[in-house]
C-alpha atoms as a PDB file:
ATOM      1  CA  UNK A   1     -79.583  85.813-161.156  1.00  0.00           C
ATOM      2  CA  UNK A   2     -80.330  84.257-164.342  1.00  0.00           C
ATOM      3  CA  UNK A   3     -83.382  86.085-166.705  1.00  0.00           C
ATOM      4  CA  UNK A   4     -85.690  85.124-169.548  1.00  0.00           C
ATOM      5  CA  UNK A   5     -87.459  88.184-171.019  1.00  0.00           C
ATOM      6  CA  UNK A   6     -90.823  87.282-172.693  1.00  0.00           C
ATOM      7  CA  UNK A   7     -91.838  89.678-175.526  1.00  0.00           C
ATOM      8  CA  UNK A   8     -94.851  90.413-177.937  1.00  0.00           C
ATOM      9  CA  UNK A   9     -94.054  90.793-180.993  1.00  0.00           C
ATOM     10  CA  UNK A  10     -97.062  90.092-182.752  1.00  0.00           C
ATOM     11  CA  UNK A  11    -100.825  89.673-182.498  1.00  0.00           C
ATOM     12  CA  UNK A  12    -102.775  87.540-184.997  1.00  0.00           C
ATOM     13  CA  UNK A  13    -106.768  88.401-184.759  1.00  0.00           C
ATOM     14  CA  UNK A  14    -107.893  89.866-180.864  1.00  0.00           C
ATOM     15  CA  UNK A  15    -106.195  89.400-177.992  1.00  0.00           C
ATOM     16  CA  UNK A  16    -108.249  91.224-174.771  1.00  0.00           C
ATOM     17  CA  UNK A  17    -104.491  90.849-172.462  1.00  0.00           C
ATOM     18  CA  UNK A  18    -101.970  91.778-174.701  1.00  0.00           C
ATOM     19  CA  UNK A  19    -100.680  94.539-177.214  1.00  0.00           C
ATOM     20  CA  UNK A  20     -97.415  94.393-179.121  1.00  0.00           C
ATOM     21  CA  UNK A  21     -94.162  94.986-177.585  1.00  0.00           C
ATOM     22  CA  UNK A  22     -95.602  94.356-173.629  1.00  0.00           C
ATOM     23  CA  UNK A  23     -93.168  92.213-171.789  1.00  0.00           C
ATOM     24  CA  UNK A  24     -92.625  89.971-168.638  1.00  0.00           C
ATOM     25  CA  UNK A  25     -89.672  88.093-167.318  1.00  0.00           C
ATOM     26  CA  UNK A  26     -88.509  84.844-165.476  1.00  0.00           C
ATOM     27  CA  UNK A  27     -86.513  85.240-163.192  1.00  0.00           C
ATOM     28  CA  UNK A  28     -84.043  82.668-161.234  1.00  0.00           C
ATOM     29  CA  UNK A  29     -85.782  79.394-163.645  1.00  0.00           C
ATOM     30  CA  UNK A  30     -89.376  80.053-162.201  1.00  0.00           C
ATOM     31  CA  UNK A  31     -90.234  83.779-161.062  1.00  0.00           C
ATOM     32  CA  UNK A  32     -92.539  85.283-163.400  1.00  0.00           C
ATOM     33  CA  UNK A  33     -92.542  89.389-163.236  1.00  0.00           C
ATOM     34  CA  UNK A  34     -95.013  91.291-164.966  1.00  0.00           C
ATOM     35  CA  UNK A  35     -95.678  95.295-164.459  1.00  0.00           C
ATOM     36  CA  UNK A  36     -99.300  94.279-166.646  1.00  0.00           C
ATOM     37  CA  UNK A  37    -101.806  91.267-166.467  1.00  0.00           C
ATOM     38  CA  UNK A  38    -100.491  87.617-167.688  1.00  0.00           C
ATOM     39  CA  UNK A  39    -102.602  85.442-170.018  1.00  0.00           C
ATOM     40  CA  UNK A  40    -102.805  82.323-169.171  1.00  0.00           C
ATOM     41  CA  UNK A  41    -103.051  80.517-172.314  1.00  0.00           C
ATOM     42  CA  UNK A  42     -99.791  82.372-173.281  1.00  0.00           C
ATOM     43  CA  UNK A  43     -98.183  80.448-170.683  1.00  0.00           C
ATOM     44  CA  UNK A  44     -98.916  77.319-172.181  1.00  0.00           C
ATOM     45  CA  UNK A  45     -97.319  78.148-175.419  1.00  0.00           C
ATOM     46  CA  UNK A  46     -93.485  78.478-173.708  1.00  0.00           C
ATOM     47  CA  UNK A  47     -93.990  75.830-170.368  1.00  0.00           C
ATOM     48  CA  UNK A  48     -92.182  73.500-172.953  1.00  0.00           C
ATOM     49  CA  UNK A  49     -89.115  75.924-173.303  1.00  0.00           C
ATOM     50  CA  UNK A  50     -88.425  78.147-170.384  1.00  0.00           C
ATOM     51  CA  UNK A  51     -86.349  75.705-168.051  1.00  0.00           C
ATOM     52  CA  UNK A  52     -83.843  75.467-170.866  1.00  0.00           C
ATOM     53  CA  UNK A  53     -84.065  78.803-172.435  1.00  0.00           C
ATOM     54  CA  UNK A  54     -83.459  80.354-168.700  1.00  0.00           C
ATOM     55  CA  UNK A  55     -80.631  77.434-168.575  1.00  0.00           C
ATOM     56  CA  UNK A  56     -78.654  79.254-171.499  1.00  0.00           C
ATOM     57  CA  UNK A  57     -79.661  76.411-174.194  1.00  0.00           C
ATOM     58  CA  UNK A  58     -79.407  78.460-177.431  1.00  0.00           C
ATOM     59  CA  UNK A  59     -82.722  78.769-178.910  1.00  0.00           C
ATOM     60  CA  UNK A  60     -81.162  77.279-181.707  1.00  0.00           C
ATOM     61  CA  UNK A  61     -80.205  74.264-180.950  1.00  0.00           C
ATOM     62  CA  UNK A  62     -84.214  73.620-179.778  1.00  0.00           C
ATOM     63  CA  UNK A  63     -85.080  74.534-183.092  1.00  0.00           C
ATOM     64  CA  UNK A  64     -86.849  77.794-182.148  1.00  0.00           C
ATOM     65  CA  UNK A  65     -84.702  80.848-183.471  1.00  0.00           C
ATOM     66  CA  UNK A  66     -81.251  81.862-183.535  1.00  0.00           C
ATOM     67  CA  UNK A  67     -78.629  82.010-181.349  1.00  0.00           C
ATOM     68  CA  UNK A  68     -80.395  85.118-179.429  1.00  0.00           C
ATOM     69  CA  UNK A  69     -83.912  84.919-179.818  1.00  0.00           C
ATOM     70  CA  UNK A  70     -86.722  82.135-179.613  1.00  0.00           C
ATOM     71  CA  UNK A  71     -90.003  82.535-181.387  1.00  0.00           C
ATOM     72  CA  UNK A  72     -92.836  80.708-180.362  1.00  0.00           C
ATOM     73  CA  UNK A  73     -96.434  81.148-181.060  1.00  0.00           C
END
């Protein structure tokens, strides 16, 4: 069972959903789990990525991190 953990690390300005450090997961490619509520629009910022990130394409080589993590905003 392949994973992709999804992590706050940041807020710039308000954000009524999340705080830092709250997390949620994809499991198996396209199962999101979330203990807490999901924003939408935060979905929108990694649709682009997650098929390849939970594929094991280093964040890297997509030009968003290093060879462990991916930032996106």
């Amino acid at each position: 069972m392949s994973s992709l953990l999804i992590k706050v690390i940041d807020i710039k300005g308000y954000c009524p959903v999340y705080q830092p450090d709250d997390e949620f997961e994809i499991v198996d490619g396209y199962k999101l789990i979330s203990a807490k509520e999901v924003c939408m629009h935060s979905l929108a910022s990694f649709l682009p990525w997650y098929v390849a990130l939970s594929k094991g394409v280093s964040p890297k080589d997509l030009g968003l991190g290093d060879q462990e993590a991916a930032y996106i905003q």
